[in-house]
C-alpha atoms as a PDB file:
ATOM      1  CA  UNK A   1      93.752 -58.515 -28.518  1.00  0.00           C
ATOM      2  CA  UNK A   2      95.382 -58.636 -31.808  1.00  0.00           C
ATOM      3  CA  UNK A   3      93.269 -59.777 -34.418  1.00  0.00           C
ATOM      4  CA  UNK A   4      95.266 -60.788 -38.022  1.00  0.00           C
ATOM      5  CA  UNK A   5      92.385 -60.828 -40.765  1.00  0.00           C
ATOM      6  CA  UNK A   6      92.440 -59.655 -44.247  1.00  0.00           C
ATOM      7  CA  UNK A   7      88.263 -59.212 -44.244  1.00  0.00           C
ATOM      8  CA  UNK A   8      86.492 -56.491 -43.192  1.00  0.00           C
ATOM      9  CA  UNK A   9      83.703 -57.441 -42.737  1.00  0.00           C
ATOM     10  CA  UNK A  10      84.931 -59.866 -39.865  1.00  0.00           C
ATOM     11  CA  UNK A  11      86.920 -57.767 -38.713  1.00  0.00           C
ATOM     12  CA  UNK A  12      84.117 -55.532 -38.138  1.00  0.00           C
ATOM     13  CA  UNK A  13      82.286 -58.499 -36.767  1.00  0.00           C
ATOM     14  CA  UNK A  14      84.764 -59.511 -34.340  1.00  0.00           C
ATOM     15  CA  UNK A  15      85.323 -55.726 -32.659  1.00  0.00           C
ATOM     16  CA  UNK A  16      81.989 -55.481 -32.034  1.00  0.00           C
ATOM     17  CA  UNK A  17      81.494 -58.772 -30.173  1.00  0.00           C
ATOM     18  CA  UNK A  18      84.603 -57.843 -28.135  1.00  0.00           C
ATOM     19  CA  UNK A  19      82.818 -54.536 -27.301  1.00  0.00           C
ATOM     20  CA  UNK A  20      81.290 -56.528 -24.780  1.00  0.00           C
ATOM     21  CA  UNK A  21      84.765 -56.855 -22.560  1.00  0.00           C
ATOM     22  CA  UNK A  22      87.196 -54.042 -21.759  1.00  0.00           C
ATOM     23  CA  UNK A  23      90.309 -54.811 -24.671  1.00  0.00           C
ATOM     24  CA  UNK A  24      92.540 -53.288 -26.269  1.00  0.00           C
ATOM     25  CA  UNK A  25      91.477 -54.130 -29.844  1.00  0.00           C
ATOM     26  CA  UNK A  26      94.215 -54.211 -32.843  1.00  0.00           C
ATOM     27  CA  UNK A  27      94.174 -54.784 -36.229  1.00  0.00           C
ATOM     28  CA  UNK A  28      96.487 -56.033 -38.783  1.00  0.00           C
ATOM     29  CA  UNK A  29      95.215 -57.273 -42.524  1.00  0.00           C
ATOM     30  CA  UNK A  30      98.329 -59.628 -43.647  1.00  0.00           C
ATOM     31  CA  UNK A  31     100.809 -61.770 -41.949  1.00  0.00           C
ATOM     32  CA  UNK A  32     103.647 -59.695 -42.200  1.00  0.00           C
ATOM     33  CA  UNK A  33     101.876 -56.513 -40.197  1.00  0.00           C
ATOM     34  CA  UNK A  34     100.205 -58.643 -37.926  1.00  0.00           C
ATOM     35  CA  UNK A  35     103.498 -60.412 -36.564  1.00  0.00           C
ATOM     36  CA  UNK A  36     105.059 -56.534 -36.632  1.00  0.00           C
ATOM     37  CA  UNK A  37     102.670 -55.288 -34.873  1.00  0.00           C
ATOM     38  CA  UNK A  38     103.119 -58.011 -32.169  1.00  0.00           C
ATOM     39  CA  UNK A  39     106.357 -57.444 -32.186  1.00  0.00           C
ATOM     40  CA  UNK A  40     105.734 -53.438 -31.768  1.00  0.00           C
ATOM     41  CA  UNK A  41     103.063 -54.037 -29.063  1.00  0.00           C
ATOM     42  CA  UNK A  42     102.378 -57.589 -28.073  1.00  0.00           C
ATOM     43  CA  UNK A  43      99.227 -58.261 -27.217  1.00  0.00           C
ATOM     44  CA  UNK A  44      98.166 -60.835 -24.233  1.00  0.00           C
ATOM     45  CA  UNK A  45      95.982 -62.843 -26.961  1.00  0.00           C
ATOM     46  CA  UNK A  46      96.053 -62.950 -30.588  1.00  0.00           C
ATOM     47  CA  UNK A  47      93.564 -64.064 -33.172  1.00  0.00           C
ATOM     48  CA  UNK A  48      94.392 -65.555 -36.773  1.00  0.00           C
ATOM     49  CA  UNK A  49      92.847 -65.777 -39.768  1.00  0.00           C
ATOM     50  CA  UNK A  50      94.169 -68.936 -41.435  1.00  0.00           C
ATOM     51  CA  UNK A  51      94.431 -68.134 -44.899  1.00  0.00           C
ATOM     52  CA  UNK A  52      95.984 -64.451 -45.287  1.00  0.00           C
ATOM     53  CA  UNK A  53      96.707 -62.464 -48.710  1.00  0.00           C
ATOM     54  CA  UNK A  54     100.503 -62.949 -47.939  1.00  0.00           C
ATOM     55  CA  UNK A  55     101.031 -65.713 -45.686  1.00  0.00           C
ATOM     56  CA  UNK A  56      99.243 -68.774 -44.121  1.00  0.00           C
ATOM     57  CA  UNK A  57      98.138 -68.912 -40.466  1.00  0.00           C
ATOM     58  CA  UNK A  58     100.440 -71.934 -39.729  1.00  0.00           C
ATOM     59  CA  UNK A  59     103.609 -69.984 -40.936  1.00  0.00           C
ATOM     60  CA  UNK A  60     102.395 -66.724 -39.021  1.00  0.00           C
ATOM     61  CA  UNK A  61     102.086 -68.677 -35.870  1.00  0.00           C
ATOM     62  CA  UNK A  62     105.406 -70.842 -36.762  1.00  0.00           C
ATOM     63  CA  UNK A  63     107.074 -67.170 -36.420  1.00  0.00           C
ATOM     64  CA  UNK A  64     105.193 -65.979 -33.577  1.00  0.00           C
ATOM     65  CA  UNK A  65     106.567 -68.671 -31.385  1.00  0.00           C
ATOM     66  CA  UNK A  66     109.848 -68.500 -32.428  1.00  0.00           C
ATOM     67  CA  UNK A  67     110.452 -64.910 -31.166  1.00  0.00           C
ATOM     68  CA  UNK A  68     110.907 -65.738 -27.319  1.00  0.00           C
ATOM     69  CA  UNK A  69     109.331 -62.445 -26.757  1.00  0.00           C
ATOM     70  CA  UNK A  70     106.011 -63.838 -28.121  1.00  0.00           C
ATOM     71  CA  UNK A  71     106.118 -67.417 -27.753  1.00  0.00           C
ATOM     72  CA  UNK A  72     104.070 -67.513 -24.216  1.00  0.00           C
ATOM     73  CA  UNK A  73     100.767 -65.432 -26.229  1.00  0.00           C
ATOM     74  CA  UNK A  74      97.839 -67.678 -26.813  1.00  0.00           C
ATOM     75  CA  UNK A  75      97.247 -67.691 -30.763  1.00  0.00           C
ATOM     76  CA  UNK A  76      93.855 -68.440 -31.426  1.00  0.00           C
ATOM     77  CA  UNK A  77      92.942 -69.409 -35.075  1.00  0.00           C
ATOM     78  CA  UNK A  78      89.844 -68.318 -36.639  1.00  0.00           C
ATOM     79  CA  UNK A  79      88.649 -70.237 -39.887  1.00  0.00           C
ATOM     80  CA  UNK A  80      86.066 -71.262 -42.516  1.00  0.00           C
ATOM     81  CA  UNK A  81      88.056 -74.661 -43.043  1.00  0.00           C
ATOM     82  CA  UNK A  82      86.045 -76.990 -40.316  1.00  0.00           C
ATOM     83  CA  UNK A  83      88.294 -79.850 -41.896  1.00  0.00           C
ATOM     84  CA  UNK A  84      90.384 -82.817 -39.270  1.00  0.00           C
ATOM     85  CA  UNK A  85      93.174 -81.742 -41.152  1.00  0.00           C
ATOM     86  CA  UNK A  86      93.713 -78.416 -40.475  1.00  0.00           C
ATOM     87  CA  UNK A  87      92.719 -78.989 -36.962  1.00  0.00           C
ATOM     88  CA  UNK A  88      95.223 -81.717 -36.167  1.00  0.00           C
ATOM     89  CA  UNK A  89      98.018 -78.707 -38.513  1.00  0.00           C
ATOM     90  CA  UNK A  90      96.837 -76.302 -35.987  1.00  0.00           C
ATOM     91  CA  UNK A  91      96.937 -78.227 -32.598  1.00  0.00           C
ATOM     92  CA  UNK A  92     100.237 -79.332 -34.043  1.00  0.00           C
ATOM     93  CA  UNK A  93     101.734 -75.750 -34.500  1.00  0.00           C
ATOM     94  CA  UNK A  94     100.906 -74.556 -30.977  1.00  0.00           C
ATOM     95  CA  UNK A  95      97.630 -72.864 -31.610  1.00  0.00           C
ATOM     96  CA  UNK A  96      95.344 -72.264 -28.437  1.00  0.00           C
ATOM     97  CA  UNK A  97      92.406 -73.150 -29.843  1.00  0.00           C
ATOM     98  CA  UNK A  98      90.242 -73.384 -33.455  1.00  0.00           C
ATOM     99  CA  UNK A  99      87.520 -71.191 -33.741  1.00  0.00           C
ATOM    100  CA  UNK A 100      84.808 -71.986 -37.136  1.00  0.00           C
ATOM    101  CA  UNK A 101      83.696 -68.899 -38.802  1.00  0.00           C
ATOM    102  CA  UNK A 102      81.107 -67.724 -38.477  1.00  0.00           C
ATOM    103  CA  UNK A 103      82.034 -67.188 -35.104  1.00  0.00           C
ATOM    104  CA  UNK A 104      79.445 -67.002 -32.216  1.00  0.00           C
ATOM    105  CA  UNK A 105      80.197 -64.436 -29.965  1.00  0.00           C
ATOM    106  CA  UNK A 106      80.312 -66.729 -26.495  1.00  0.00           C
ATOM    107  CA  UNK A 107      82.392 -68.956 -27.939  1.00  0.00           C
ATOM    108  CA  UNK A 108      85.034 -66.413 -28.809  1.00  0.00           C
ATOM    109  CA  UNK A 109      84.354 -64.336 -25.625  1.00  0.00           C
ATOM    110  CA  UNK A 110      84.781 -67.453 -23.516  1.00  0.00           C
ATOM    111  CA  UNK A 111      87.892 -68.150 -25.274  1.00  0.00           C
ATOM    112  CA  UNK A 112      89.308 -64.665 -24.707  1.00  0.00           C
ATOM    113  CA  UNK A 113      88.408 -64.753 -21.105  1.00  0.00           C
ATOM    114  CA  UNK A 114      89.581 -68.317 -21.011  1.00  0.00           C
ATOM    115  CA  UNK A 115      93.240 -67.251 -22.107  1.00  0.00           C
ATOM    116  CA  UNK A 116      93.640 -64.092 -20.361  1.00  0.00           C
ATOM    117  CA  UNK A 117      92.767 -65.680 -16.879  1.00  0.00           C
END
C-alpha cells in the first residue's frame, strides 16, 4: 500500500490500522514523490490524500492512470471534504472509492481487502 499524505499525524494513524494485515506500507508526503514512488515500486493499492502541498488528488490520480504501467491500481481517496461535489470529481476521475477522514479502521481495512482480492 502506498499511502500519498502530507500529515503526519494520519499518516501515523493509517500505518497503525494497517498493522492489523500483512502490507507492505509506503509513504510519500506530496504528489510528485508519491506518483515516483509508484512509478519506482508500484504498489497493488494506493491511498490519496486529496488536497496535497504540491498537487491536488484529482491531478495525482489523472497521472496515475495515464502511465499504462499504473492505470489497473485501485486509487483510493482519503478526505476531510464529505461534499457531493468532490465525490461525483472523484468517481469521475477513476478513483476506487472515497474514504471521510477521520477514517475508521474497518472501513479502510475492508476497502484494502476489498481491492486486493
Amino acid at each position: 500500500v502506498l499511502y500519498i499524505e502530507d500529515d503526519l499525524a494520519n499518516i501515523a494513524l493509517i500505518e497503525r490500522y494497517l498493522s492489523a494485515i500483512d502490507c507492505d506500507f509506503r509513504t510519500a508526503i506530496d504528489g510528485g514523490s508519491g506518483i515516483t514512488k509508484a512509478v519506482d515500486n508500484p504498489p497493488d493499492v494506493i491511498l490519496l490524500d486529496i488536497y496535497l502541498p504540491d498537487l491536488h488528488g484529482i491531478d495525482v490520480v489523472t497521472e496515475i492512470k495515464s502511465i499504462p504501467a499504473l492505470a489497473h491500481i485501485p486509487v483510493v481517496a482519503i478526505t476531510t471534504d464529505d461534499s457531493m461535489e468532490l465525490k461525483q470529481a472523484c468517481m469521475a476521475h477513476n478513483f476506487a472509492a472515497v474514504l471521510h477522514k477521520p477514517v475508521r479502521p474497518q472501513d479502510l481495512l475492508g476497502v484494502i481487502q476489498q481491492m486486493t482480492a
